[in-house]
Protein backbone atom coordinates (compact mmCIF):
# COMPACT_ATOMS: atom_id res chain seq x y z
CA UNK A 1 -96.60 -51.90 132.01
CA UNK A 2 -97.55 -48.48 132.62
CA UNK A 3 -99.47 -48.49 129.03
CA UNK A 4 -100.89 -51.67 130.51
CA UNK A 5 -102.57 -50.32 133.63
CA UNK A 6 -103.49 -46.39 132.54
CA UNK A 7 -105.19 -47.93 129.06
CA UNK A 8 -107.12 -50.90 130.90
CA UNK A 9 -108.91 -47.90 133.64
CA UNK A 10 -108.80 -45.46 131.13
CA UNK A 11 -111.07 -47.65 128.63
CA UNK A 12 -113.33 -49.21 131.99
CA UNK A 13 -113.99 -45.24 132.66
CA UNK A 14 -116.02 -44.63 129.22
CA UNK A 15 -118.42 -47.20 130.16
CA UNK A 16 -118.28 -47.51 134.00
CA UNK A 17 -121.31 -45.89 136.18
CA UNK A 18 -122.08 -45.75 139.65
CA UNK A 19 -119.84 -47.23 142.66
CA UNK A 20 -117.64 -48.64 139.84
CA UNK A 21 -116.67 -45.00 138.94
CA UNK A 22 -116.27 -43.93 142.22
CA UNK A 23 -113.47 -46.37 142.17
CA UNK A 24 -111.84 -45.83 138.85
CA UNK A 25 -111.96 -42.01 139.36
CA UNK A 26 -109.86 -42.19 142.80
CA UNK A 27 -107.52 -44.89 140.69
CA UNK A 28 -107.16 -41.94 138.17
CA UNK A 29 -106.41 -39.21 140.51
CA UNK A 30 -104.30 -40.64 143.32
CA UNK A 31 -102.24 -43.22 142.06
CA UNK A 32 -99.64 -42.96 144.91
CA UNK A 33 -102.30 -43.68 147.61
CA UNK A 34 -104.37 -46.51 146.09
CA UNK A 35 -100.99 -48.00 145.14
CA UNK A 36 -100.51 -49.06 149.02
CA UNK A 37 -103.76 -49.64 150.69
CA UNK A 38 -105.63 -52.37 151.39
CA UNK A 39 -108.72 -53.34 149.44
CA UNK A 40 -110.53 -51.96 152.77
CA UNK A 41 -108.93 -48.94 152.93
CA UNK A 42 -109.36 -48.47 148.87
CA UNK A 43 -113.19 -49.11 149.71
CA UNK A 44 -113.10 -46.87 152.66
CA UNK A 45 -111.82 -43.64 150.61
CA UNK A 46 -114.27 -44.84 147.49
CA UNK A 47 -117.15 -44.32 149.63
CA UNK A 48 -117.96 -48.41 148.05
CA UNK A 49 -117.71 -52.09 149.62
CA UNK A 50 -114.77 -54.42 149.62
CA UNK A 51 -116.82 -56.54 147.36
CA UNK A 52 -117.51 -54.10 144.60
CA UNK A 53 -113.37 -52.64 144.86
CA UNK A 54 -112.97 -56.06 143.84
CA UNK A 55 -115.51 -56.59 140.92
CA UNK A 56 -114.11 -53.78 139.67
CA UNK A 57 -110.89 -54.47 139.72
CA UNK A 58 -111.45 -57.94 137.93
CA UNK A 59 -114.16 -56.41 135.47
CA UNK A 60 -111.18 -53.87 134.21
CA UNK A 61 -108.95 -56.83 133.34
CA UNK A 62 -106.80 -57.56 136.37
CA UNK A 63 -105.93 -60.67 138.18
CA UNK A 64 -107.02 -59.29 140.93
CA UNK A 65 -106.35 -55.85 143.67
CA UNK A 66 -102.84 -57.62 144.30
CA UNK A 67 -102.15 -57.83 140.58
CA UNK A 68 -103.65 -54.25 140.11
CA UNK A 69 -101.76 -52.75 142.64
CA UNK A 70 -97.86 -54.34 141.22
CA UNK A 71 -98.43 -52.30 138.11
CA UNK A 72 -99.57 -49.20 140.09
CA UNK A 73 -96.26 -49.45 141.87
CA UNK A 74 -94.36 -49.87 139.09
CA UNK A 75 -96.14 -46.46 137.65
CA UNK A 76 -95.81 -44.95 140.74
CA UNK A 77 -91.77 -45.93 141.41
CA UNK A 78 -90.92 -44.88 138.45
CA UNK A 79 -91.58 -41.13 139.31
CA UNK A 80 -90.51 -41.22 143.19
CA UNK A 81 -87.13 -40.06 144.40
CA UNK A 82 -85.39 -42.33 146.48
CA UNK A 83 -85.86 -40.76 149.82
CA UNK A 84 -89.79 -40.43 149.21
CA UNK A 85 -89.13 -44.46 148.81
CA UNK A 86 -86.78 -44.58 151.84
CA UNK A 87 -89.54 -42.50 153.90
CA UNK A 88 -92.43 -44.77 152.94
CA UNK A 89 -90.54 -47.94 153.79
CA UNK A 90 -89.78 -46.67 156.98
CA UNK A 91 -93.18 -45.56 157.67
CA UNK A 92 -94.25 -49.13 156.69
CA UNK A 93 -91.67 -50.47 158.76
CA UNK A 94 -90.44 -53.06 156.38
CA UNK A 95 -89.44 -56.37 158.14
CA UNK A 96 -87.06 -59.48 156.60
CA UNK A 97 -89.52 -61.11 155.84
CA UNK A 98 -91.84 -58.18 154.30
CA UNK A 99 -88.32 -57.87 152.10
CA UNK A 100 -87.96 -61.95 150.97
CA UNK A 101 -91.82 -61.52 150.09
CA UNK A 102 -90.90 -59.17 147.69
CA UNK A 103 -88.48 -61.06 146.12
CA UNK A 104 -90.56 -64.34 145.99
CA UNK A 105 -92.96 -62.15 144.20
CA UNK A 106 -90.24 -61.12 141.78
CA UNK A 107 -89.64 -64.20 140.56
CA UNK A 108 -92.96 -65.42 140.37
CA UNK A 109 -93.72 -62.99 137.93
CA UNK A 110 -90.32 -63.51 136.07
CA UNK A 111 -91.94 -66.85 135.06
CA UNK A 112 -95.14 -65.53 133.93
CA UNK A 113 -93.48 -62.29 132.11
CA UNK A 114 -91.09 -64.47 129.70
CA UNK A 115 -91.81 -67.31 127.70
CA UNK A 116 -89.31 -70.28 127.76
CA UNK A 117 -89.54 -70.27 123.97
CA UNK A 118 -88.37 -66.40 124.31
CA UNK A 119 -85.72 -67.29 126.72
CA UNK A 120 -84.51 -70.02 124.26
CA UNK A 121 -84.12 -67.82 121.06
CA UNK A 122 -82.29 -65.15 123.46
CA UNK A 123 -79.51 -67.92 124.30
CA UNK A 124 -79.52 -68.92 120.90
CA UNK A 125 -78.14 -65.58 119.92
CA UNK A 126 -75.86 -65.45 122.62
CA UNK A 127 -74.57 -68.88 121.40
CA UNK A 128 -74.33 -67.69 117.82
CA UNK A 129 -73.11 -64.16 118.03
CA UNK A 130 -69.13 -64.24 116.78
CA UNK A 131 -69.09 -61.71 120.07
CA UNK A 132 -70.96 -60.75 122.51
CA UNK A 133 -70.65 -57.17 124.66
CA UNK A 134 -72.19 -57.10 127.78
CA UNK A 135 -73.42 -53.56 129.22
CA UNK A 136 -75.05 -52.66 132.63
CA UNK A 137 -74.82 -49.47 134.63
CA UNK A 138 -75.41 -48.73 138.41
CA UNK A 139 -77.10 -51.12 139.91
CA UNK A 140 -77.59 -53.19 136.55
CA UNK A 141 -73.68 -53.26 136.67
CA UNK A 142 -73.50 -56.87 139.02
CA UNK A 143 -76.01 -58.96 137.12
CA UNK A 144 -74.18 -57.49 133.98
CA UNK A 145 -70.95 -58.52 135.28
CA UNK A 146 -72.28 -61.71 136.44
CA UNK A 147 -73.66 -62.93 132.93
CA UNK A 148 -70.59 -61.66 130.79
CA UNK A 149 -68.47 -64.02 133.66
CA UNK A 150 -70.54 -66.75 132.94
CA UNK A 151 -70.58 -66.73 129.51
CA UNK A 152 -66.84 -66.27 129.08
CA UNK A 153 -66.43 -69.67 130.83
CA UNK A 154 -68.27 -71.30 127.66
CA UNK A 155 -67.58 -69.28 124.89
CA UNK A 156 -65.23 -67.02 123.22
CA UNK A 157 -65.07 -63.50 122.55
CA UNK A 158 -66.88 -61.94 125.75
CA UNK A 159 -66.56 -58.71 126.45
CA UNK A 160 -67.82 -56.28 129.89
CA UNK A 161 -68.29 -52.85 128.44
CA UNK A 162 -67.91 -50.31 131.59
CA UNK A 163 -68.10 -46.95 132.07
CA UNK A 164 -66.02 -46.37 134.91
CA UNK A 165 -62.62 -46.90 132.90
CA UNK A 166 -63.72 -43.93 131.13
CA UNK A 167 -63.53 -45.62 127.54
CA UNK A 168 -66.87 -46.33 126.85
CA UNK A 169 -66.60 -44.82 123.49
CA UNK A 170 -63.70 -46.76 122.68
CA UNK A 171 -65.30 -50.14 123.70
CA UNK A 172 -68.30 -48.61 121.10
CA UNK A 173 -66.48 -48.72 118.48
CA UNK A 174 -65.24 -51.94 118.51
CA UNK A 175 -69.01 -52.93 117.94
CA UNK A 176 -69.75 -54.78 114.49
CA UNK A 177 -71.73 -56.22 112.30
CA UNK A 178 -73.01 -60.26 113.48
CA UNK A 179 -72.22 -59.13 117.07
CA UNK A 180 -74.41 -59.17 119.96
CA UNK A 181 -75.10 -56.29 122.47
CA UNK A 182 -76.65 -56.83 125.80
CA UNK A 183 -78.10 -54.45 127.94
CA UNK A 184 -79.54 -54.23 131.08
CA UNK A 185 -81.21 -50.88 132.26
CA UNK A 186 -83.73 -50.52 134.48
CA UNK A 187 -85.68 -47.14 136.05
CA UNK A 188 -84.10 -44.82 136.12
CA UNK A 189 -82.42 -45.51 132.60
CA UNK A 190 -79.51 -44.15 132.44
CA UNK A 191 -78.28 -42.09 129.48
CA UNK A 192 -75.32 -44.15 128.14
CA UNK A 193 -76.87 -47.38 127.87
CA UNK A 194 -79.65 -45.77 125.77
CA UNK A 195 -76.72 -44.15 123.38
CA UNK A 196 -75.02 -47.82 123.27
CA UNK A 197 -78.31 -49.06 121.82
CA UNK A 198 -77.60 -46.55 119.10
CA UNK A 199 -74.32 -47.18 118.83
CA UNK A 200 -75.19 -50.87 118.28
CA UNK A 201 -77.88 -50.82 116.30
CA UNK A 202 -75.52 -48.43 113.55
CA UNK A 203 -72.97 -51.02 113.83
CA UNK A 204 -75.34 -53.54 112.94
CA UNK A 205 -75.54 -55.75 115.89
CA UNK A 206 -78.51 -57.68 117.25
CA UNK A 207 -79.88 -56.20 120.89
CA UNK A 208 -80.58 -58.27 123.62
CA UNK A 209 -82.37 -55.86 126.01
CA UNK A 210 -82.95 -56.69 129.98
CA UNK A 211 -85.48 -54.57 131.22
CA UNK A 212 -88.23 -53.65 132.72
CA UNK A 213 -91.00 -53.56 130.46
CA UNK A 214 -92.00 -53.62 126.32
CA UNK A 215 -92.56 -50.23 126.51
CA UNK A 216 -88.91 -49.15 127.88
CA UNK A 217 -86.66 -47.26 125.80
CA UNK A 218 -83.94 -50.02 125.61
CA UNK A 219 -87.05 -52.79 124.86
CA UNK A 220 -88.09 -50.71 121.70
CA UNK A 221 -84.76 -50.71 119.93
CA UNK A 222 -84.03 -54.52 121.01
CA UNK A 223 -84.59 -57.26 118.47
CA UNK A 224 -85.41 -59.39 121.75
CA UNK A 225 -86.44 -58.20 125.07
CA UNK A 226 -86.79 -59.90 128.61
CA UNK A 227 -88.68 -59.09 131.11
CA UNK A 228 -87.67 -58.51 134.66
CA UNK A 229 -89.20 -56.99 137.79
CA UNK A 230 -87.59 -54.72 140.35
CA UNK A 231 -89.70 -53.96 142.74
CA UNK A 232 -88.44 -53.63 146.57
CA UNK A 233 -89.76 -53.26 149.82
CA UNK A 234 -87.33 -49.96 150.07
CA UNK A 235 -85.56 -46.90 148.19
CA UNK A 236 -83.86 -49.45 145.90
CA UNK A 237 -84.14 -51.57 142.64
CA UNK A 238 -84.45 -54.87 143.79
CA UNK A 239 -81.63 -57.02 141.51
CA UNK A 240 -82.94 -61.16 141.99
CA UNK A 241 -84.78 -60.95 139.07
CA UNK A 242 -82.33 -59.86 137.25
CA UNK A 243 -79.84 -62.26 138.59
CA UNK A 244 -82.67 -64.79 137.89
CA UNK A 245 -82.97 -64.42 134.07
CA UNK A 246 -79.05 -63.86 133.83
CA UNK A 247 -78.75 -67.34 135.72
CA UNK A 248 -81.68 -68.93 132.98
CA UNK A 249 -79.43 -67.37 130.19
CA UNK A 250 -76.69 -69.11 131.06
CA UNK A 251 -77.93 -72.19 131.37
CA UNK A 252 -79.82 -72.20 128.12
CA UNK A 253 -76.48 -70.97 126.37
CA UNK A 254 -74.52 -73.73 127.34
CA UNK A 255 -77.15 -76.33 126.37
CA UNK A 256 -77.24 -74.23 122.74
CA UNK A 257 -73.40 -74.15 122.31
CA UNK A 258 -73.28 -78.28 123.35
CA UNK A 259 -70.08 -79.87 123.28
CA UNK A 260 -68.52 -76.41 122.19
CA UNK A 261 -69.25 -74.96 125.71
CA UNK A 262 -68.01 -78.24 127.72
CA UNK A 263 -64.79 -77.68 125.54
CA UNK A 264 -64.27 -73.92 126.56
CA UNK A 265 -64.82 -74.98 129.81
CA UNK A 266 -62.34 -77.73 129.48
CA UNK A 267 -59.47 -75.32 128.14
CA UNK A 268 -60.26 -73.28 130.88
CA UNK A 269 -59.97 -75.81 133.58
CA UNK A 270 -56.68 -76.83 132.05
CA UNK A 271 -55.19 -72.96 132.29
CA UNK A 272 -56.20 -72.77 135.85
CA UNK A 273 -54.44 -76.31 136.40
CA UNK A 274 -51.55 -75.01 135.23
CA UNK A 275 -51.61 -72.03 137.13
CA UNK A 276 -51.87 -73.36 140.35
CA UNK A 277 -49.23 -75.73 139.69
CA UNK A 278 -46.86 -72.42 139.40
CA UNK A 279 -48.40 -70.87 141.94
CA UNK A 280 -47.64 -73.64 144.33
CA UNK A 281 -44.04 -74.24 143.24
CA UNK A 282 -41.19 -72.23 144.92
CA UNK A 283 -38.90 -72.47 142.09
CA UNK A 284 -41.67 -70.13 140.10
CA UNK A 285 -40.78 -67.35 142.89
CA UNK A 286 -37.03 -67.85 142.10
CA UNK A 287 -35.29 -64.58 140.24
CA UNK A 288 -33.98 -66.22 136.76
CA UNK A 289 -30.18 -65.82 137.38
CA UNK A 290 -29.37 -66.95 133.70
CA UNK A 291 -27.68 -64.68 131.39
């Protein structure tokens, strides 16, 4: 996305005269500030109307200065510490509902950034795989968590890589050949789940990526890669998006694996039966007094 928005001003510039260069030449040079004003303020600094910011927005290849302005932010996050995003939030004085507008956004774009045809041919290799290995780190760790759950409930052979048992290398080399690795990483990447990629893609595994953007590191080694935004109204990734295509996965899965997922789910059912069954008997508390 960052490709996306430096190429599309950086090709308007070799061409663009006048007011419409005023504008593209503060785009260029402060980033950081045009990525939060208003189309007034923009104008203001430009020394140009409203009007024109906007034609010029549109005649570089944007939606619009809201559409412009998402991949500005997602430039700009990418290379501001936490507490510079803590600060700014503060000074913006970021409400509930400023914070659920966000999110709406999120998913809105979720829609528009993956194809259901994409989405599809991900659960089809997630229905296919003779094992699947499920990686996310930090904050990617919950929606990780949350789709290697899922997908345990409907098929076999599911495994939660994690790096806080200390064994990630071990799980690593468990990895083979017709398996599936998933990972979810999004800014800041984080070191290991770039070196499972590796590890994965030496094995022979496919790569299911969950990232940010085509142009990520994990998105370039991945056989298929979807999209999810994470931007928030504060110093953190925002995770619904996430959540959101993890939640799509699922259901797409099960309707791949057909009666084979309402049977794992069936076996399942029947274990936890039985378990409560124990659980609520007294003679399963009893000390076996038999020789």
């Amino acid at each position: 996305m960052s490709g996306d928005f430096y190429s599309k001003i950086r090709e308007f510039t070799v061409t663009a005269k006048g007011a419409r260069r005023k504008v593209v030449t503060f785009l260029l040079q402060k980033p950081e500030e045009a990525a939060f004003m208003t189309i007034e303020g923009l104008a203001e600094v430009s020394g140009v109307s409203a009007g024109m910011v906007s034609r010029t927005v549109r005649e570089m290849g944007f939606d619009g200065f809201a559409d412009m302005q998402n991949q500005i932010r997602q430039v700009v996050r990418r290379n501001i510490s936490r507490s510079a995003r803590l600060r700014r939030a503060r000074q913006e004085g970021a409400s509930f509902r400023d914070t659920i507008r966000w999110e709406l956004k999120n998913l809105a774009r979720l829609i528009k950034l993956n194809s259901e045809e994409t989405v599809q041919k991900a659960a089809g290799m997630l229905a296919k795989a003779s094992a699947v290995h499920v990686l996310g780190l930090r904050s990617s760790f919950a929606p990780a968590y949350s789709l290697a759950f899922g997908l345990g409930q409907i098929r076999e052979y599911v495994y939660l890589m994690d790096l806080g048992s200390g064994l990630l290398a071990e799980q690593a080399k468990r990895l083979a050949a017709g398996e599936l690795m998933v990972l979810i990483s999004f800014p800041r990447y984080v070191r290991e789940s770039l070196l499972m990629a590796q590890e994965a893609r030496t094995a022979g595994c496919q790569i299911l990526a969950i990232t940010d953007s085509f142009s990520s590191p994990l998105a370039m080694q991945a056989d298929i890669a979807l999209l999810a935004p994470f931007e928030s109204s504060s110093y953190f990734n925002s995770t619904i998006a996430m959540y959101g295509i993890t939640n799509a996965l699922l259901v797409e899965t099960a309707q791949a694996l057909g009666e084979k997922g309402v049977q794992e789910l069936e076996r399942l059912n029947a274990i936890e039966q039985r378990w409560k069954l124990l659980i609520n008997s007294e003679d399963a508390w009893r000390p076996n007094l038999k020789d």
